[in-house]
N, C-alpha and C. Protein backbone atom coordinates (compact mmCIF):
# COMPACT_ATOMS: atom_id res chain seq x y z
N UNK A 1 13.73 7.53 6.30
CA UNK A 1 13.23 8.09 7.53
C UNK A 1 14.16 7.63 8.66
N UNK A 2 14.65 8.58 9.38
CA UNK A 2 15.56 8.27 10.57
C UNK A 2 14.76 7.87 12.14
N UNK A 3 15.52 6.93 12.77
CA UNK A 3 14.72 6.29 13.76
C UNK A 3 14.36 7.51 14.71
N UNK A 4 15.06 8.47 15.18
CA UNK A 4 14.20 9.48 15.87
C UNK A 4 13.50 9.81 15.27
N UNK A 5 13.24 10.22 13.57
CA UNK A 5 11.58 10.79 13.21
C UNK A 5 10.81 9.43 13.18
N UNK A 6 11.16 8.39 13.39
CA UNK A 6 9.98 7.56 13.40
C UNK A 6 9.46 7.25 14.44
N UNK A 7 10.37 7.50 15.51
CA UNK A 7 9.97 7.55 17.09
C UNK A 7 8.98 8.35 17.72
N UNK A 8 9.12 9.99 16.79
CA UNK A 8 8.51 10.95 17.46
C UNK A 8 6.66 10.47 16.83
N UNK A 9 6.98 10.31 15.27
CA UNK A 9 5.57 9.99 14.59
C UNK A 9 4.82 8.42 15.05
N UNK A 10 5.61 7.65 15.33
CA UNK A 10 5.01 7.04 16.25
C UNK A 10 3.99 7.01 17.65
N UNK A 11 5.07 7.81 18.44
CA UNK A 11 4.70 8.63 19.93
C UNK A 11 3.13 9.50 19.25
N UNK A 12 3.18 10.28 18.58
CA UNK A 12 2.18 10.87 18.35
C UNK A 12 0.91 10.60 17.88
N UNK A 13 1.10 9.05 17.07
CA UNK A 13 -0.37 8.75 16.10
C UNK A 13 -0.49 7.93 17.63
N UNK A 14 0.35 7.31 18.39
CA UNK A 14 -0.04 6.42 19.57
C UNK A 14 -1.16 7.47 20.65
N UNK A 15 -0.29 8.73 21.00
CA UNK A 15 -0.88 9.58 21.79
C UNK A 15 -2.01 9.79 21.25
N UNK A 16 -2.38 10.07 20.09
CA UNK A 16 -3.64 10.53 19.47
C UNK A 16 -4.96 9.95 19.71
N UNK A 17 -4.14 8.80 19.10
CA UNK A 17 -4.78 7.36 19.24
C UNK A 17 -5.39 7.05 20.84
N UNK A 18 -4.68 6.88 21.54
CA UNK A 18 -5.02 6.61 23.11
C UNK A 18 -6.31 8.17 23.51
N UNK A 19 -6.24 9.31 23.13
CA UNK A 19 -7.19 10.47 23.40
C UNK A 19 -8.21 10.30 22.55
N UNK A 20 -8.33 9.55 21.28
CA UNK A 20 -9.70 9.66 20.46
C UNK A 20 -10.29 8.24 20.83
N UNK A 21 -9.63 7.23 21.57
CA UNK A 21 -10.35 6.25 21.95
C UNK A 21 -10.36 6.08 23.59
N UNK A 22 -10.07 7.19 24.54
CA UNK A 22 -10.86 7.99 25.49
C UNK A 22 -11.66 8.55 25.45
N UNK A 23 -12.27 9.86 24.24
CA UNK A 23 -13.35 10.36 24.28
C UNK A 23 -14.12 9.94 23.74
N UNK A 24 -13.77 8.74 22.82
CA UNK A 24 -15.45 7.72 22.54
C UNK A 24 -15.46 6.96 23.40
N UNK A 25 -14.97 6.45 24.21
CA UNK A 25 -15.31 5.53 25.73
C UNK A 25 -16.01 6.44 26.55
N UNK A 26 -15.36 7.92 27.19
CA UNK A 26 -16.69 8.41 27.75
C UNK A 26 -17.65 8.93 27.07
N UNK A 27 -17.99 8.99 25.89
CA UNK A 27 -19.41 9.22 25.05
C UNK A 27 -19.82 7.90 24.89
N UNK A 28 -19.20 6.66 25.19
CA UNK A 28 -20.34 5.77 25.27
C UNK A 28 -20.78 5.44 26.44
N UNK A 29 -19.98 5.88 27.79
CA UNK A 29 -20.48 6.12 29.02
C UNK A 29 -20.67 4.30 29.49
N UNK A 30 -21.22 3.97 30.83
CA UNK A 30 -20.92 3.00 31.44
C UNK A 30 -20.15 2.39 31.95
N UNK A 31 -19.48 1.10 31.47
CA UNK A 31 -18.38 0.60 31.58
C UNK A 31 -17.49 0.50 30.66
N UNK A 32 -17.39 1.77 29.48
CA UNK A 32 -16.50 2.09 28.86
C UNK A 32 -16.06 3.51 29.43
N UNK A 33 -16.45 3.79 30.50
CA UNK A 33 -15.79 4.97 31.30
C UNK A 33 -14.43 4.50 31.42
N UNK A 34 -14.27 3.45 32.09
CA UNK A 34 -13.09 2.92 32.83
C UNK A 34 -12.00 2.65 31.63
N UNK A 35 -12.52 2.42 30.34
CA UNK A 35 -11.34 2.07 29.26
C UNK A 35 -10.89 3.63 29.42
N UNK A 36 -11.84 4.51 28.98
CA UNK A 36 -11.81 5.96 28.79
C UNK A 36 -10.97 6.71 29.66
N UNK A 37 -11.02 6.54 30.38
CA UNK A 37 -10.40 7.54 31.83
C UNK A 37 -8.77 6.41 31.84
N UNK A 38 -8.45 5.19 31.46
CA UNK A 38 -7.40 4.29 31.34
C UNK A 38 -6.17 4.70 30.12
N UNK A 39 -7.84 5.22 29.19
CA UNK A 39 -6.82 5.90 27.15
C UNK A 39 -6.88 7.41 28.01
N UNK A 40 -6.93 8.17 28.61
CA UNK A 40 -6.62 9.31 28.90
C UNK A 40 -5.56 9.45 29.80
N UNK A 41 -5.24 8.44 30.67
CA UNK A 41 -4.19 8.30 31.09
C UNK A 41 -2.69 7.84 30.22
N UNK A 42 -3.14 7.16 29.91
CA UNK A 42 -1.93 6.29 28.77
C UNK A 42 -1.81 7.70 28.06
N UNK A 43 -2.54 8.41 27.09
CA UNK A 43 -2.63 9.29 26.47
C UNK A 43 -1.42 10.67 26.86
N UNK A 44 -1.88 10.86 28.20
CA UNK A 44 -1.14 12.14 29.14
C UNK A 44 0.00 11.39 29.09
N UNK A 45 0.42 10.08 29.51
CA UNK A 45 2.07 9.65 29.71
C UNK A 45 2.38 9.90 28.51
N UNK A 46 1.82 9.59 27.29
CA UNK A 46 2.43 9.36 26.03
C UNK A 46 2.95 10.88 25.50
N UNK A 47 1.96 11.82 26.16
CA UNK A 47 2.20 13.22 25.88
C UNK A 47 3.63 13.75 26.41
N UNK A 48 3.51 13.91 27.47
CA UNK A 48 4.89 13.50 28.85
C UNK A 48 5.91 13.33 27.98
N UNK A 49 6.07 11.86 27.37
CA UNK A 49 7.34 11.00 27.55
C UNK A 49 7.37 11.88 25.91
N UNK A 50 6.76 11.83 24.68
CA UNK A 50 6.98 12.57 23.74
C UNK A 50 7.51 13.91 23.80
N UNK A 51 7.00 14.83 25.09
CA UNK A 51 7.33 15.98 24.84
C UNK A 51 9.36 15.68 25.41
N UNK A 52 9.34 15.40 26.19
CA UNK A 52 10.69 14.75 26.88
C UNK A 52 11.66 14.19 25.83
N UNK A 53 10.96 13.03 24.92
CA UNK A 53 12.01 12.83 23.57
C UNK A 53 12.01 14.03 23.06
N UNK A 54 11.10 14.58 22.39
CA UNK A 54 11.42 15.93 21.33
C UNK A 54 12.37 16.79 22.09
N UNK A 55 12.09 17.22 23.25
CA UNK A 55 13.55 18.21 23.99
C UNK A 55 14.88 17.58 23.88
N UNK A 56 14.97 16.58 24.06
CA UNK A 56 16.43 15.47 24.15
C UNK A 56 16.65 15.29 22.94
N UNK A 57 16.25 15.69 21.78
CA UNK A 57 16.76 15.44 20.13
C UNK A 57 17.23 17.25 19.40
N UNK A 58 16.53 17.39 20.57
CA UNK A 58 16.21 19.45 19.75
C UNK A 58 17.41 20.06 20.52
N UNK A 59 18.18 20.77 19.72
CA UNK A 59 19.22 21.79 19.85
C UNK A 59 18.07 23.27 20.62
N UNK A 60 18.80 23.77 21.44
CA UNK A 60 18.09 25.06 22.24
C UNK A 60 17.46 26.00 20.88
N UNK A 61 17.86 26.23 19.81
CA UNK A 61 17.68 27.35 18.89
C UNK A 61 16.00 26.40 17.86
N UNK A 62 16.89 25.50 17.56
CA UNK A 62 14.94 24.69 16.86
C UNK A 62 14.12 24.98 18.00
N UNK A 63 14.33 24.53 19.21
CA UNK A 63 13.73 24.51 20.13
C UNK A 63 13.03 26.06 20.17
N UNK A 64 13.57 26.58 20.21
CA UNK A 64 12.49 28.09 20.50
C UNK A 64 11.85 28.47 18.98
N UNK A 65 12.94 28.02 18.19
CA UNK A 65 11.76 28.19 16.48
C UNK A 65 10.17 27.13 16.76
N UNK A 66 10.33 26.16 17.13
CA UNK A 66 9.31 24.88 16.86
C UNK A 66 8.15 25.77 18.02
N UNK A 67 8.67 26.37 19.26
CA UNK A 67 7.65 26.77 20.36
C UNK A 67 7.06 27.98 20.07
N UNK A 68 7.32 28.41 18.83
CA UNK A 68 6.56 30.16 18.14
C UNK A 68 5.71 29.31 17.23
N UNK A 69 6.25 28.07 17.10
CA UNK A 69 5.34 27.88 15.84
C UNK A 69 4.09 26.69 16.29
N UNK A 70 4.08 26.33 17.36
CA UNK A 70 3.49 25.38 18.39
C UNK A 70 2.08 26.17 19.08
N UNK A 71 3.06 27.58 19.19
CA UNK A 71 1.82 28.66 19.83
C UNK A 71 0.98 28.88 18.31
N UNK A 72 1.23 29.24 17.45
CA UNK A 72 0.75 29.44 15.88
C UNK A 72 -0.61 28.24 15.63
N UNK A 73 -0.04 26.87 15.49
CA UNK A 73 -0.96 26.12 15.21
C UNK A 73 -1.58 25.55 16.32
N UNK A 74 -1.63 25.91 18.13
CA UNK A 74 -2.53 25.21 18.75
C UNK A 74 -3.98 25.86 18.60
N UNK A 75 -4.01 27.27 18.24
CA UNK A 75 -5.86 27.44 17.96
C UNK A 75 -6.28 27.02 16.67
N UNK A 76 -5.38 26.81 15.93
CA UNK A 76 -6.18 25.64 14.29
C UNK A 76 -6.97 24.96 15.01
N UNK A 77 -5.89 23.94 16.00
CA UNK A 77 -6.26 22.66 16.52
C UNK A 77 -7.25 22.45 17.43
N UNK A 78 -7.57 23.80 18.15
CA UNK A 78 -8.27 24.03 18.80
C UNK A 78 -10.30 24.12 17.91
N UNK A 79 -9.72 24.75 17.32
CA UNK A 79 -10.99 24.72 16.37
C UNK A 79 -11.62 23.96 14.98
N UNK A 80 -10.40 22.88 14.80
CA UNK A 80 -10.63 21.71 14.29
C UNK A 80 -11.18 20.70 15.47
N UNK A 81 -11.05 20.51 16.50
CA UNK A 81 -11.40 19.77 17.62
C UNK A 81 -12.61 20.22 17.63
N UNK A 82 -12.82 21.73 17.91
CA UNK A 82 -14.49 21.65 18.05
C UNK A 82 -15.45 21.49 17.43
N UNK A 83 -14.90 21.39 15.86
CA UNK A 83 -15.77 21.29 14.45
C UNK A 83 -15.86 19.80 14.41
N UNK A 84 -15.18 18.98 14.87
CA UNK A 84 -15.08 17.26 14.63
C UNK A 84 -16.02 17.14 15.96
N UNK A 85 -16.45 17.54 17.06
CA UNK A 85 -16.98 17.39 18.47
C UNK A 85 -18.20 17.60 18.10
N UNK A 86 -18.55 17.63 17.07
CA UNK A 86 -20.41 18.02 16.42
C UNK A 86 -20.85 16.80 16.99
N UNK A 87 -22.20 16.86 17.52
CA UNK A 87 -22.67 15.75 17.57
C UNK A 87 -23.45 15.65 16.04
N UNK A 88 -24.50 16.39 15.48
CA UNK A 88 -24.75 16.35 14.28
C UNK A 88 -23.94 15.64 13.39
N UNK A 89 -22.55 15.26 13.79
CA UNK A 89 -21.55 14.29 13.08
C UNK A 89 -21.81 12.56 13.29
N UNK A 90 -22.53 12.62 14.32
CA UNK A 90 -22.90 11.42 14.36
C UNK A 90 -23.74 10.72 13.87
N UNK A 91 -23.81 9.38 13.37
CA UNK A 91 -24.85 8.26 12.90
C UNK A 91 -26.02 8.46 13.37
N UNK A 92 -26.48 8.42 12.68
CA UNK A 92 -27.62 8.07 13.84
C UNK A 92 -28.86 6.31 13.06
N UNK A 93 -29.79 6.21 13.35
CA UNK A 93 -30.26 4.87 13.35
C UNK A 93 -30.90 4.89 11.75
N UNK A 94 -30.88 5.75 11.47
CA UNK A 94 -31.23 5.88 9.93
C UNK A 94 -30.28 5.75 8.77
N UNK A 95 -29.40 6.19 8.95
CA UNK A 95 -27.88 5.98 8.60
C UNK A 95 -27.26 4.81 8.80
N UNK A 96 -26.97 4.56 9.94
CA UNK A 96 -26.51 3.09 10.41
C UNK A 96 -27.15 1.39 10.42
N UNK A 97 -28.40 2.04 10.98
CA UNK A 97 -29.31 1.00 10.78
C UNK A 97 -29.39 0.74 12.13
N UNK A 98 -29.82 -0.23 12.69
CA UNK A 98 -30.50 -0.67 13.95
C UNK A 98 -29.52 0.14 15.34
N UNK A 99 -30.04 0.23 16.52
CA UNK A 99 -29.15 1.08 17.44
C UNK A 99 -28.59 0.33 18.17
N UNK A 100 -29.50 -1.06 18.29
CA UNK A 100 -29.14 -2.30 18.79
C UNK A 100 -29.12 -3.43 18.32
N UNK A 101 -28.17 -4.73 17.98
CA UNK A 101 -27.85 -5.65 17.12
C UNK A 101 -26.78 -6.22 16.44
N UNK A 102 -26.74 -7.09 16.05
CA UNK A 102 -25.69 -8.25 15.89
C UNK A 102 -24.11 -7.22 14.76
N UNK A 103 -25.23 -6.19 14.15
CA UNK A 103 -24.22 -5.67 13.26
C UNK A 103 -23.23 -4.50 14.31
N UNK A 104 -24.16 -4.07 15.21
CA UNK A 104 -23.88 -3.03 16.32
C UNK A 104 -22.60 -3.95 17.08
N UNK A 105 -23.08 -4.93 17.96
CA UNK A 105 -22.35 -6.03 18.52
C UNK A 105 -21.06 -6.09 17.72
N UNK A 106 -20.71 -6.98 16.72
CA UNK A 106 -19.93 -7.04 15.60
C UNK A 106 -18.65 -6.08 15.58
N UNK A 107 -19.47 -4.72 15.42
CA UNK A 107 -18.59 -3.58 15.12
C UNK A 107 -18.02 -3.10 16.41
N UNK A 108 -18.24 -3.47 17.51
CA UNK A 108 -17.93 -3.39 18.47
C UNK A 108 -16.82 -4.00 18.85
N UNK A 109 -16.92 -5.44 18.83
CA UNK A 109 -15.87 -6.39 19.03
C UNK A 109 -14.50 -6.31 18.03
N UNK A 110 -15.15 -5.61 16.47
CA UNK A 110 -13.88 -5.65 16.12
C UNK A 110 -13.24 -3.79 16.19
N UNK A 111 -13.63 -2.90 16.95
CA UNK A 111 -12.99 -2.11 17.55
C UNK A 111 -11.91 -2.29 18.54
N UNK A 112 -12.78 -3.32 19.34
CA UNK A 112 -11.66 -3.80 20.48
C UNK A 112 -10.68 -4.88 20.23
N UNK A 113 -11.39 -5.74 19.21
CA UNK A 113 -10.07 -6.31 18.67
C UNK A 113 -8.79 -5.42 17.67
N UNK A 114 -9.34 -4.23 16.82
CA UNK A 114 -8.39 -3.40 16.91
C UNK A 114 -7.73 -2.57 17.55
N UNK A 115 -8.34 -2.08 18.59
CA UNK A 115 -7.15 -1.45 20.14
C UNK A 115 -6.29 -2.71 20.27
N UNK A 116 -6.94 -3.72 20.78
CA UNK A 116 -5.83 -4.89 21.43
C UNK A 116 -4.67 -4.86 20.29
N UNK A 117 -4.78 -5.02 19.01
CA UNK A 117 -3.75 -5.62 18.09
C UNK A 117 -2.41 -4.02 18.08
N UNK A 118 -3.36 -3.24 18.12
CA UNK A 118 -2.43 -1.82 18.71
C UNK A 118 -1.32 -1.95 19.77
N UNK A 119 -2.44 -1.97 21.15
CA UNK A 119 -1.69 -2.14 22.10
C UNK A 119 -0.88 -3.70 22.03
N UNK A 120 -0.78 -5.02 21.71
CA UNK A 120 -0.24 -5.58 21.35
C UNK A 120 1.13 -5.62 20.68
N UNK A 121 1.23 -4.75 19.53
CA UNK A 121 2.38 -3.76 19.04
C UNK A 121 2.84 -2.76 19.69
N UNK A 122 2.27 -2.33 20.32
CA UNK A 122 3.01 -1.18 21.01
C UNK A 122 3.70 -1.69 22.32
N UNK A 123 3.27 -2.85 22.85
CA UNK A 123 4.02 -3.33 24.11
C UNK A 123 5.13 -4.39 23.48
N UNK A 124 4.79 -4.83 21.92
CA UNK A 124 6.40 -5.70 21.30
C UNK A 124 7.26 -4.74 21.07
N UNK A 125 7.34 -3.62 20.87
CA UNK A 125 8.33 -2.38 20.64
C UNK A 125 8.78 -1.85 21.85
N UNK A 126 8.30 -1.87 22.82
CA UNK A 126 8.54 -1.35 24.32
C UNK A 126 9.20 -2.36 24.54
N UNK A 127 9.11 -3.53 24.86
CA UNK A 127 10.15 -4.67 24.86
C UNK A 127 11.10 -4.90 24.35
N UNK A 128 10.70 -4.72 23.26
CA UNK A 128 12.08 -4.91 21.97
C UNK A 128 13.27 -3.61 22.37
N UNK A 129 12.68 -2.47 22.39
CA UNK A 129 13.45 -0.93 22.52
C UNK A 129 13.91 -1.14 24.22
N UNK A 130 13.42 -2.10 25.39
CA UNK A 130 13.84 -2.49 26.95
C UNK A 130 15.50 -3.16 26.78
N UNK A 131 14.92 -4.33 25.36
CA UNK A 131 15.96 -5.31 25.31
C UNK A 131 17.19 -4.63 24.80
N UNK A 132 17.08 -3.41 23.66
CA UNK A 132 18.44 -2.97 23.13
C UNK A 132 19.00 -2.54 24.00
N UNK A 133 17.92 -1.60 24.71
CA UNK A 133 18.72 -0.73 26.19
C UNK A 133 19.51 -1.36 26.84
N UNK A 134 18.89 -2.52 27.63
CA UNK A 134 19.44 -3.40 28.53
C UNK A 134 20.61 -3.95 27.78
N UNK A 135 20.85 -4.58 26.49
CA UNK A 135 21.91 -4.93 25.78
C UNK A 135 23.12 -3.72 25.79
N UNK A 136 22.50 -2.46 25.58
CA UNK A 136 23.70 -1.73 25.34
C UNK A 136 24.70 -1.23 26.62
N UNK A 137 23.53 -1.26 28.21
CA UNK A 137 23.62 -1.21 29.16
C UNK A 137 24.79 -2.00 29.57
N UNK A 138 24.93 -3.29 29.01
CA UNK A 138 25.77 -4.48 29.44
C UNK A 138 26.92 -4.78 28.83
N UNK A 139 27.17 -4.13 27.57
CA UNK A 139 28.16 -4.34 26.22
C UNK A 139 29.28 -3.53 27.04
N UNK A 140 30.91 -3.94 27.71
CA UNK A 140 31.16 -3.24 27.80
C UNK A 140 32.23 -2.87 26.85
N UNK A 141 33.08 -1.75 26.54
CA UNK A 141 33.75 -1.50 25.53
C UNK A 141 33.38 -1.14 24.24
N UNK A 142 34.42 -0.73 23.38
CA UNK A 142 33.80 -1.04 21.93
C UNK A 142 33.60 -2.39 21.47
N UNK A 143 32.20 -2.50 20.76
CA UNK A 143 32.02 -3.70 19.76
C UNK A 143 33.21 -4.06 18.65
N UNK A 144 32.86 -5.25 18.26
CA UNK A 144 33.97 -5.58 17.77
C UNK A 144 33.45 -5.93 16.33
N UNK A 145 34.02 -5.41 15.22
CA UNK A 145 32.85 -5.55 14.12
C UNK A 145 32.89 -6.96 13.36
N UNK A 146 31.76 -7.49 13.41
CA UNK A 146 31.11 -8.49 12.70
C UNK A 146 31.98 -9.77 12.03
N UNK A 147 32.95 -9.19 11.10
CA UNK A 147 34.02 -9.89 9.86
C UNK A 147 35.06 -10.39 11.48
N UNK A 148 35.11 -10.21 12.23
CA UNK A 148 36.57 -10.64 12.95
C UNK A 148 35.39 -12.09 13.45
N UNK A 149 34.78 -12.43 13.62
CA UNK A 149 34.13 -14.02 13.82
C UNK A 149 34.30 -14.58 12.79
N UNK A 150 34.02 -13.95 11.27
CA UNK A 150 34.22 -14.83 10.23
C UNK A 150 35.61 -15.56 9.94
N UNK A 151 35.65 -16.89 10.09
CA UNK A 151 37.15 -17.28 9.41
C UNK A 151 37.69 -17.72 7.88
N UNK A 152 37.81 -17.20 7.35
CA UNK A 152 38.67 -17.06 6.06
C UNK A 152 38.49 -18.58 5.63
N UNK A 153 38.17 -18.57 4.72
CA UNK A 153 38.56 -20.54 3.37
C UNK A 153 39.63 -20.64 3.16
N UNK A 154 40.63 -21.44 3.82
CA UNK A 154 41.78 -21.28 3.26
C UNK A 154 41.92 -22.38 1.88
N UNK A 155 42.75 -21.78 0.77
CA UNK A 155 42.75 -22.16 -0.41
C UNK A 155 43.84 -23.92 -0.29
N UNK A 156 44.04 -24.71 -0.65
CA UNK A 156 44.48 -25.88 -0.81
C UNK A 156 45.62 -25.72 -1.48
């Protein structure tokens, strides 16, 4: 797998990711509005800055093949979204078990301890991908390859 396709599939399970844990923050309403309306933001940049890589990798001719075929699969997506938006899809207290409680609590905390370990990774890669920039930013000339530091054993 080449680092631009891992960039783009990255960008995308991230974007996804940031919009399906916006619209369960405002379906749980309160003070998970504010995470919600925070993953919908992050979400839209991530959309942004993805659509921006994919143009900067795409030759003009993919480029108009990928946008016939973009128009093709956005009403799938459109109507897979509304078939997953069931509420009838949801738990309910018979299924799950109590609506309120330690197991409720629990599953909670380790949701948010899985966003954090996400976003956690996703801000060591933003750093890491700051630092090459800034490195390559500063390198001036050609590099000089590797073997010219090594010095030779000389034989006795």
């Amino acid at each position: 797998m080449s680092l631009k396709l891992f960039h783009v599939v990255f960008v995308t399970c991230s974007t996804l990711l940031a919009f399906l844990f916006g619209g369960w923050s405002l379906a749980r309403g309160g003070g998970y509005a504010i995470g919600g309306v925070a993953a919908f933001a992050v979400g839209a940049a991530l959309a942004v800055y993805g659509v921006w890589f994919w143009r900067k990798i795409q030759t003009p001719e993919e480029e108009r093949r990928k946008k016939r075929k973009l128009f093709r699969t956005v009403g799938a997506l459109a109507v897979v979204w509304l078939l997953g938006a069931a509420r009838e899809a949801s738990a309910c207290s018979v299924c799950y078990g109590e609506a309120e409680g330690p197991m409720i609590d629990a599953a909670k905390l380790g949701v948010w301890l899985l966003y954090g370990l996400v976003l956690a990774v996703q801000l060591a890669l933003l750093t890491f991908f700051l630092h090459l920039r800034r490195r390559s930013r500063n390198h001036h000339g050609p590099m000089e390859p590797w073997w010219t530091d090594v010095k030779e054993a000389r034989e006795p």
